[in-house]
C-alpha atoms as a PDB file:
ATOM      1  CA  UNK A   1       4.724   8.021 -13.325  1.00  0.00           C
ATOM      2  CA  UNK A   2       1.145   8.539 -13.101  1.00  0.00           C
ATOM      3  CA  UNK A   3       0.244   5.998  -9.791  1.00  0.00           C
ATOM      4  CA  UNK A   4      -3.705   7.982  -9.901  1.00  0.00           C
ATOM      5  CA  UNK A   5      -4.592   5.170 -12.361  1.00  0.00           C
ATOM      6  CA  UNK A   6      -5.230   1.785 -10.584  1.00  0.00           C
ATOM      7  CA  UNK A   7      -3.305  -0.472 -13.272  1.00  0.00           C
ATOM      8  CA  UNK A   8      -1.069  -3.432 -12.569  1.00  0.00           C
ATOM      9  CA  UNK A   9       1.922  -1.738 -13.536  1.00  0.00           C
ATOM     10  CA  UNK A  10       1.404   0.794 -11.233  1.00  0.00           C
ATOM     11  CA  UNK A  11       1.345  -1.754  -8.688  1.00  0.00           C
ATOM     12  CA  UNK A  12       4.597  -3.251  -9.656  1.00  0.00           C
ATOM     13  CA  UNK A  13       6.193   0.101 -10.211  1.00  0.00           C
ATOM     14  CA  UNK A  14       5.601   0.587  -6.782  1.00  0.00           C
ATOM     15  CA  UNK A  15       6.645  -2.515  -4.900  1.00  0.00           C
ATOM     16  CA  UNK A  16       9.418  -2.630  -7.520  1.00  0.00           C
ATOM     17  CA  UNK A  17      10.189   1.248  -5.571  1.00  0.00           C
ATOM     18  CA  UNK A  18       9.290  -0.413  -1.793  1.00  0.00           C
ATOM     19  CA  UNK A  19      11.300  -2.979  -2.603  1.00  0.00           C
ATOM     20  CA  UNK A  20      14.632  -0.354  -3.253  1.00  0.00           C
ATOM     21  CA  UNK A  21      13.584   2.024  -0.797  1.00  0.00           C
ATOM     22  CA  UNK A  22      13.374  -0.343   2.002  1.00  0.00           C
ATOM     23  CA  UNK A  23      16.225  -2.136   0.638  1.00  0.00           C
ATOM     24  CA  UNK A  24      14.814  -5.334   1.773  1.00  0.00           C
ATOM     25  CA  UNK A  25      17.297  -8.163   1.826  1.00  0.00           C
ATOM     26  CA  UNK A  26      14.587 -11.079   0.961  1.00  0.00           C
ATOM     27  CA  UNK A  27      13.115  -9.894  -2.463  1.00  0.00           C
ATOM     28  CA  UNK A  28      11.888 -12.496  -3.971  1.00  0.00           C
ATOM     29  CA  UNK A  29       9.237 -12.727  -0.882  1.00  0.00           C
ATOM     30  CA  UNK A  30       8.202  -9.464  -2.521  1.00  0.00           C
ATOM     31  CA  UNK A  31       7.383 -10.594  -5.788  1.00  0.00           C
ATOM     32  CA  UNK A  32       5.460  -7.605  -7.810  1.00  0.00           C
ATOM     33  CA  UNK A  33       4.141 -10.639  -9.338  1.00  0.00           C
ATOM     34  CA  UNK A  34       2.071 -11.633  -5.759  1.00  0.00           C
ATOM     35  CA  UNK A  35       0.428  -8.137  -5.469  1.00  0.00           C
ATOM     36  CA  UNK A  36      -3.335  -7.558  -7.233  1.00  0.00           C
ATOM     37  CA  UNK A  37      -4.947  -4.192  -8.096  1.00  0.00           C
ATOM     38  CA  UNK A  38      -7.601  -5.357  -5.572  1.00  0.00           C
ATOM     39  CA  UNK A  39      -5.263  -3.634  -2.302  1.00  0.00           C
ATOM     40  CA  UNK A  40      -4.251  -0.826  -4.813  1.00  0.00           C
ATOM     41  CA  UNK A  41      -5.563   2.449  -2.594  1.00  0.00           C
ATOM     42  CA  UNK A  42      -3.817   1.049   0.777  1.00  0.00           C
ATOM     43  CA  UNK A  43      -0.537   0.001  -1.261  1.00  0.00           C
ATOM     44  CA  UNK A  44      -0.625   3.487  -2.561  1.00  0.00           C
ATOM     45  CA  UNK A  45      -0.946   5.058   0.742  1.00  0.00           C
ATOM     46  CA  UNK A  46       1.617   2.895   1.940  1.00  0.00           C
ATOM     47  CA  UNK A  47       3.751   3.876  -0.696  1.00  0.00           C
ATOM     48  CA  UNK A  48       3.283   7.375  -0.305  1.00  0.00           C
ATOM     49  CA  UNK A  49       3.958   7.166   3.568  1.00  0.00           C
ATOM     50  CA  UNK A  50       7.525   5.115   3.300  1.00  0.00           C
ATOM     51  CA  UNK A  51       8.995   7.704  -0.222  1.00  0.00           C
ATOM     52  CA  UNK A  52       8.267  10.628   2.102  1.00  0.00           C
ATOM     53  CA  UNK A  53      10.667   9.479   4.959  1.00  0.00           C
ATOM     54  CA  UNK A  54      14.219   8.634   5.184  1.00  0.00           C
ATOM     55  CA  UNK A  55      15.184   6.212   7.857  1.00  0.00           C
ATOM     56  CA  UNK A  56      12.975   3.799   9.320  1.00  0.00           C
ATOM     57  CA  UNK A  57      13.230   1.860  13.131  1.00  0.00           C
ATOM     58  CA  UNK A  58      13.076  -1.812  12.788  1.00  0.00           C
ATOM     59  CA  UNK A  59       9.855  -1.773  14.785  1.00  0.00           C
ATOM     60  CA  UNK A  60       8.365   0.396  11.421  1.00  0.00           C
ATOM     61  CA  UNK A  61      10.031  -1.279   8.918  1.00  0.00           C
ATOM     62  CA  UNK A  62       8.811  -4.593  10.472  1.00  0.00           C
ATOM     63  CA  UNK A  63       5.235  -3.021  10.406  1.00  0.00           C
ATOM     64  CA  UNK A  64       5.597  -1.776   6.845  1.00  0.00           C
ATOM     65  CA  UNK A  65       6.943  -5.260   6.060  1.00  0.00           C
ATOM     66  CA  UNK A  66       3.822  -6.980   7.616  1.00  0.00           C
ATOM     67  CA  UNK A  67       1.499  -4.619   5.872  1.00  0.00           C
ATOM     68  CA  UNK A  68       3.084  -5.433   2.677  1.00  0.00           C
ATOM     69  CA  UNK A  69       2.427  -9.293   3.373  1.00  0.00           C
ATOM     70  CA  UNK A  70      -1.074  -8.619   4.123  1.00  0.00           C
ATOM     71  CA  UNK A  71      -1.411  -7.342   0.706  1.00  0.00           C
ATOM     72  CA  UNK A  72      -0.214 -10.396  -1.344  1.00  0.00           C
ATOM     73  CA  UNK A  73      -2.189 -12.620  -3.391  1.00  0.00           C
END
């Protein structure tokens, strides 16, 4: 998938990913639905940063969590 293009389903492709990756147990807080093109570069970055690694502490994943929040509608 092409994420360079700033497109909505980009942005649910990748919270849809987030969302797996993380395995968060509360997904319908992180409806793909909530998130706007308008917070596309940071939810990219952020997105790039969490696929590269494999294990997360709960002190990141509750950051990457927050951050996620911030970015909702």
């Amino acid at each position: 998938m092409d994420l360079s293009n700033q497109t909505k389903e980009n942005v649910v492709y990748m919270i849809e990913q987030l969302k797996e990756k993380l395995r968060m147990v509360n997904v319908d807080a992180m409806n793909a639905e909530n998130f706007s093109e308008e917070n596309y570069e940071d939810l990219h970055y952020l997105y790039e940063m969490v696929m590269k690694r494999d294990t997360f502490s709960p002190s990141e994943m509750q950051a990457i969590v927050s951050e996620l929040g911030s970015f909702r509608k």
